[in-house]
Protein backbone atom coordinates (compact mmCIF):
# COMPACT_ATOMS: atom_id res chain seq x y z
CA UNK A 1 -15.36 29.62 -14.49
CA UNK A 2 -15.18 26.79 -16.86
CA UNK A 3 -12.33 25.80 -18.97
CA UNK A 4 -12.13 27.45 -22.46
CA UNK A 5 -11.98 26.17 -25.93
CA UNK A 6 -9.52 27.01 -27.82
CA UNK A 7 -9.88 28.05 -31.54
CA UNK A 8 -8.46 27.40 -34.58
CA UNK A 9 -7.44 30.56 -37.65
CA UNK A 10 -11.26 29.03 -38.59
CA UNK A 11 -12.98 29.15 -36.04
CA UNK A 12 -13.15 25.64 -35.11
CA UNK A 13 -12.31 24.37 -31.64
CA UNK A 14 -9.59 23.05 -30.59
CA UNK A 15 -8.75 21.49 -27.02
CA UNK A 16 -6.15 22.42 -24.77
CA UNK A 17 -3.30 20.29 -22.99
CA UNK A 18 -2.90 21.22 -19.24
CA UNK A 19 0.32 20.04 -17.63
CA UNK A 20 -0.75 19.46 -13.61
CA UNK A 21 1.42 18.85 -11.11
CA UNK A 22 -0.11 16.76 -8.18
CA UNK A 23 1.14 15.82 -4.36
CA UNK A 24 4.57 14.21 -3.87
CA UNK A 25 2.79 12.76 -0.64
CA UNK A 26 -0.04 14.65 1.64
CA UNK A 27 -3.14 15.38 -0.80
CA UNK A 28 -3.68 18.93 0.69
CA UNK A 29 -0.61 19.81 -1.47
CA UNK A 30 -2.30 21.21 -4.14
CA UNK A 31 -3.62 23.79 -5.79
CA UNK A 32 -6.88 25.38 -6.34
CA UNK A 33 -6.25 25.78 -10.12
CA UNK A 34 -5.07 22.37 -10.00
CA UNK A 35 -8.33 21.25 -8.72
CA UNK A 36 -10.90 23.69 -10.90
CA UNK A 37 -8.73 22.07 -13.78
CA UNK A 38 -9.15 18.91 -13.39
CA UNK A 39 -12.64 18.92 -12.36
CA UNK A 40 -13.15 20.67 -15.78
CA UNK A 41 -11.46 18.86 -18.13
CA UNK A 42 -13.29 16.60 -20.62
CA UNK A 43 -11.22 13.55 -19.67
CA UNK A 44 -7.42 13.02 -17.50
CA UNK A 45 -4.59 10.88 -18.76
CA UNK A 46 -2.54 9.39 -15.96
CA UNK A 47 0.62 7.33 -14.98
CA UNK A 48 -1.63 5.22 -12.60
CA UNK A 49 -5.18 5.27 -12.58
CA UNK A 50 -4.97 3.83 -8.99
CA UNK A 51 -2.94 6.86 -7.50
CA UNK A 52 -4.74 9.54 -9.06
CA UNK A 53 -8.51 8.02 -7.89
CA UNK A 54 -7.14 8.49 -4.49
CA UNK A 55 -6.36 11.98 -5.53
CA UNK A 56 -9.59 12.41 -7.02
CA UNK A 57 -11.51 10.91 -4.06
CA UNK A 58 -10.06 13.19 -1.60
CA UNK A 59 -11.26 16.05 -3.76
CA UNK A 60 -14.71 15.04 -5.25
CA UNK A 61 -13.51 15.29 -8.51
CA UNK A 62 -15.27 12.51 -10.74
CA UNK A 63 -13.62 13.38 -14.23
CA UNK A 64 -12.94 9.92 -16.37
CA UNK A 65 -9.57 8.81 -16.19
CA UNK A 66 -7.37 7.21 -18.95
CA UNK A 67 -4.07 5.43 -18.37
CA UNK A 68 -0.41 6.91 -19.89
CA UNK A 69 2.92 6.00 -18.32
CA UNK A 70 6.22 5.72 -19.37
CA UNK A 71 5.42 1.75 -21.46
CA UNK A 72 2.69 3.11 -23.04
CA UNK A 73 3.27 7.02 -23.98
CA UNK A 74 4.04 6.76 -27.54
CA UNK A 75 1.06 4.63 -28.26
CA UNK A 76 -1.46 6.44 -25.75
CA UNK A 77 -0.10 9.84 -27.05
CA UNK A 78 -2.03 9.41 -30.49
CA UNK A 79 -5.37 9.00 -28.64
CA UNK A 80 -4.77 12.31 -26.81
CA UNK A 81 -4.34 14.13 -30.03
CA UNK A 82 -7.71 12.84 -31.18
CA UNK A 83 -9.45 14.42 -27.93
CA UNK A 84 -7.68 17.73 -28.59
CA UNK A 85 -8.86 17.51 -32.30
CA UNK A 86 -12.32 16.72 -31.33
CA UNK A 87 -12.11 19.96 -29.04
CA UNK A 88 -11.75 18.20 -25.73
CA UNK A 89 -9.85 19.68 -23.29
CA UNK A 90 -7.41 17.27 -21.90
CA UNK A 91 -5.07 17.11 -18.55
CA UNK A 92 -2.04 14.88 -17.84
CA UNK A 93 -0.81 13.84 -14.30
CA UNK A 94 1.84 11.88 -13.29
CA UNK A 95 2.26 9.47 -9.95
CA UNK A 96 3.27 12.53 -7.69
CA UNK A 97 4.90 16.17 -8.75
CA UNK A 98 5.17 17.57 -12.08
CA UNK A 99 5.17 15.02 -15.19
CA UNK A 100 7.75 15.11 -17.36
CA UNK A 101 10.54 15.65 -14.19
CA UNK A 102 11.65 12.36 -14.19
CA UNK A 103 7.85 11.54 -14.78
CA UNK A 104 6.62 10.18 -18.32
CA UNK A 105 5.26 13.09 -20.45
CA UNK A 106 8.21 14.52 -22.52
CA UNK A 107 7.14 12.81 -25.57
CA UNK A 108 3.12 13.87 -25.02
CA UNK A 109 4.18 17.03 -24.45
CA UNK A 110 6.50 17.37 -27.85
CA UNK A 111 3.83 15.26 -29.82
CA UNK A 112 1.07 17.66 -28.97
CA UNK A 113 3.42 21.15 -29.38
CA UNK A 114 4.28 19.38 -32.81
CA UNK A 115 0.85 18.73 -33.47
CA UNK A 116 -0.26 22.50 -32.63
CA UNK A 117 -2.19 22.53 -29.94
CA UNK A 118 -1.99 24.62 -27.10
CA UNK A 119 -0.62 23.25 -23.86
CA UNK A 120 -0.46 24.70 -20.69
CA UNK A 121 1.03 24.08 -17.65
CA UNK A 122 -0.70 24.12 -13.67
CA UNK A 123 2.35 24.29 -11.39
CA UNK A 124 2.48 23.25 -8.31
CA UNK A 125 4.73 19.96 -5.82
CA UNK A 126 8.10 19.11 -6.72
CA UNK A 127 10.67 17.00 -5.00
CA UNK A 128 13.57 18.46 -5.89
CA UNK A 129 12.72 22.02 -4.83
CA UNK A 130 10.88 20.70 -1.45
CA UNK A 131 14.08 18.49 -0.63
CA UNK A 132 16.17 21.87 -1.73
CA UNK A 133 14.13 24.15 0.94
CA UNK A 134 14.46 22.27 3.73
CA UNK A 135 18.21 20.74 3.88
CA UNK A 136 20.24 24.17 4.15
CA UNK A 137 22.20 23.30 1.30
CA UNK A 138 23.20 26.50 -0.87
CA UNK A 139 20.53 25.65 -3.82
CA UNK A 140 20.82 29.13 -6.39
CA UNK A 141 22.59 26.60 -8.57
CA UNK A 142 22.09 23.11 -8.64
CA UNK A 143 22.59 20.21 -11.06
CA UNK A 144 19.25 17.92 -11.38
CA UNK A 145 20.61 14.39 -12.61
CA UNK A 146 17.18 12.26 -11.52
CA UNK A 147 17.62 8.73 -11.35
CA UNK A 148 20.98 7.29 -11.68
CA UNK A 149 21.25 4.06 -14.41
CA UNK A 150 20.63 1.18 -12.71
CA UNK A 151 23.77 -0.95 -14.51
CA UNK A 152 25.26 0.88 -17.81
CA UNK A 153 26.50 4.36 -17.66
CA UNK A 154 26.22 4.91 -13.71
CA UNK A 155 30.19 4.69 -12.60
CA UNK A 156 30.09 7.58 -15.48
CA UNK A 157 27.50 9.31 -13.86
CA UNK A 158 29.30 8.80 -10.46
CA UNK A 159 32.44 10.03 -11.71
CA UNK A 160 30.50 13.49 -13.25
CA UNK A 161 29.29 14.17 -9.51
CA UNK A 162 32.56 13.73 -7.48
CA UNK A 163 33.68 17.03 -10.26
CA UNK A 164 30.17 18.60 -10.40
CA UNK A 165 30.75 21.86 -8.50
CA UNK A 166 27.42 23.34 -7.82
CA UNK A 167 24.76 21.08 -5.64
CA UNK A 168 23.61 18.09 -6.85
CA UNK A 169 20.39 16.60 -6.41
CA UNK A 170 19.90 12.75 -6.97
CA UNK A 171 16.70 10.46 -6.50
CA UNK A 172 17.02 7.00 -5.32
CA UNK A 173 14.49 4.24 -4.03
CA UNK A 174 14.06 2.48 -0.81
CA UNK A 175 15.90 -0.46 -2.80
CA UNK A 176 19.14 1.31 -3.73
CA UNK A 177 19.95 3.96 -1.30
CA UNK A 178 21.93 1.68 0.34
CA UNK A 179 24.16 0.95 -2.75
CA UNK A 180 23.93 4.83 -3.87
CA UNK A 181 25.54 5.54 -0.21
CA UNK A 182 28.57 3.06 -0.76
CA UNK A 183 28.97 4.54 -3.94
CA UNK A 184 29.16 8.33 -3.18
CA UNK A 185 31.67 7.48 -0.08
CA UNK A 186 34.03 5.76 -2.91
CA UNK A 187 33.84 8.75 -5.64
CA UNK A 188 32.89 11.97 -3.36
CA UNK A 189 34.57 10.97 -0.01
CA UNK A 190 34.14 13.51 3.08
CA UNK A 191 31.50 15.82 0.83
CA UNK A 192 28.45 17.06 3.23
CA UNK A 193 25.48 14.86 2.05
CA UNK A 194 21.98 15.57 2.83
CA UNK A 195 18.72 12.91 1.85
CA UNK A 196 15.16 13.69 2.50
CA UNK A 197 13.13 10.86 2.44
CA UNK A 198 8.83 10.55 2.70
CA UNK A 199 8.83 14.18 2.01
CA UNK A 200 5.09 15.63 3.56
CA UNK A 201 3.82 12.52 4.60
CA UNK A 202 3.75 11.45 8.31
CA UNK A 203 7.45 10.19 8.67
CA UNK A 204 9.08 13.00 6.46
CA UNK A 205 12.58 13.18 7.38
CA UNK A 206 15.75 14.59 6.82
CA UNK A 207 19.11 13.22 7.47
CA UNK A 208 22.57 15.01 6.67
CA UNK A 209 26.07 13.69 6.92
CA UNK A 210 28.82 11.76 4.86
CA UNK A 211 27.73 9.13 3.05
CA UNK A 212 29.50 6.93 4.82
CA UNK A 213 27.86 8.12 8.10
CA UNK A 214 24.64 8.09 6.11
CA UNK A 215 25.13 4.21 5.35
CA UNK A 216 25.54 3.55 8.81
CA UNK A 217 22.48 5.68 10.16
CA UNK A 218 20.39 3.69 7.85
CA UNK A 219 22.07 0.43 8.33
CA UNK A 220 21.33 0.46 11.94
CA UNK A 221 17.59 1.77 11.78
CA UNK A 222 16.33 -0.33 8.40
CA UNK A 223 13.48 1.52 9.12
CA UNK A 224 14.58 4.77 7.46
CA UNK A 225 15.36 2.66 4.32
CA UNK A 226 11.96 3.24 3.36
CA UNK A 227 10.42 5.30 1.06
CA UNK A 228 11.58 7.52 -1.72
CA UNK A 229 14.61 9.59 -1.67
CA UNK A 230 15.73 12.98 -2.58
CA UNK A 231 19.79 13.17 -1.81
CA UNK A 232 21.44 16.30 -1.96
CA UNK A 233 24.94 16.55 -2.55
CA UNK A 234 26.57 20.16 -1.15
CA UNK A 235 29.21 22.11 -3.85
CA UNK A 236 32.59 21.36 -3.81
C-alpha cells in the first residue's frame, strides 16, 4: 500500500513527516512499517548519509537521501518544509534509535508541527529501553538524563543523581566511561551500577557492579572500553 497524501481544508496536498526509528546496532532490528515507509517516501533526511546507506543496502531500499544532523538542523529544516509544501512525503532518521532521544530532530519536529503539517511517528529500537530489559534493574520509573556535559554543568548533574531516587539511565562513549566511573564512585558510592555496552551487535555485553568495581573490570580488559554505553544506575 503506498504512502498517502495528505490534504489540506482545500483540497490541496500536503506531505507528511514520518518519525522512524532505525537499529541501535544489528540491521534486522527493524520494522516492517519502518521499511514500507521508507521505501515510500519521496525523499529521507538523515544524521549521516553514510550510516543510513548501509541501512538502506541491507534492505534494497533506494529512496534519495538528504543530510540533517544536529550542525545543520535549523538550516536543513526549511528545505524539509518546502518538500511537505510541495506534497512530498518526507522521513527523518537518525544514526541509530529514535531521533530526537538524544538524536537531532526536536527542532524539525517543532518547525514542521508549527508549520502544520502532519507528522507521524514509526516506532521501533531504543537504547534506553533495550539496556532497561536486560540489566534486572527495577525500570517502572526511571529518570532519562542522556549525555552528561562534557565540562560546564556536569558536577551539577552528578550531584542530581547521587539524590535521584528512581533508576537512572546515563549514556557515555568509549572515551569517557572511564571518567563517568570515577565520578559516580565519588558522588553515588556503594549504589548497584549496571552498563550495557554494543547492545545487539556481536560483542553485546552487560556488566553490573559498583562503579568502582566497574572501573577496575574495564581497566584491566581495555577491550570492553569500546563502544557505546548505556549505564544504569539502580534506586536509592
Amino acid at each position: 500500500m503506498k504512502v498517502e497524501k495528505a490534504k489540506d481544508t482545500e483540497g490541496a496536498e500536503k506531505g507528511i513527516l514520518y518519525i522512524v526509528a532505525t537499529p541501535i546496532g544489528n540491521l534486522e532490528d527493524v520494522t516492517l512499517r519502518a521499511l514500507r515507509i521508507l521505501k515510500e517516501v519521496d525523499v529521507v533526511f538523515c544524521e549521516d548519509t553514510r550510516v543510513t546507506r548501509r541501512l538502506f543496502e541491507r534492505h534494497g531500499i533506494t529512496t534519495h537521501l538528504k543530510s540533517l544532523n544536529a550542525r545543520t538542523e535549523s538550516l536543513k529544516t526549511g528545505e524539509v518544509l518546502e518538500h511537505l509544501e510541495k506534497g512530498d512525503n518526507v522521513a527523518y532518521v537518525s544514526d541509530a534509535g529514535t531521533p530526537t532521544v538524544s538524536d537531532p530532530g526536536s527542532q524539525l519536529v517543532g518547525r514542521v508541527r508549527e508549520a502544520g503539517f502532519a507528522i507521524e511517528v514509526i516506532p521501533g529500537a531504543s537504547a534506553v529501553t533495550a539496556a532497561l530489559s536486560i540489566t534486572g534493574v527495577p525500570a517502572s520509573e526511571f529518570v532519562f538524563l542522556g549525555f552528561l556535559p562534557h565540562k560546564k554543568g556536569r558536577q551539577t548533574k552528578l550531584k542530581e543523581i547521587s539524590e535521584i531516587k528512581r533508576t537512572v539511565v546515563l549514556y557515555e562513549s568509549t572515551h569517557r566511561i572511564l571518567k563517568l566511573l570515577n565520578e559516580l564512585e565519588e558522588y553515588i558510592g556503594e549504589r548497584h551500577i549496571c552498563i550495557a555496552r554494543e547492545l545487539t551487535k556481536i560483542h553485546e555485553e552487560v556488566l553490573c557492579g559498583t562503579a568502582g568495581e566497574l572501573h577496575t573490570i574495564l581497566t584491566e580488559t581495555p577491550e570492553k572500553q569500546k563502544g557505546e554505553f548505556v549505564v544504569v544506575i539502580e534506586p536509592l
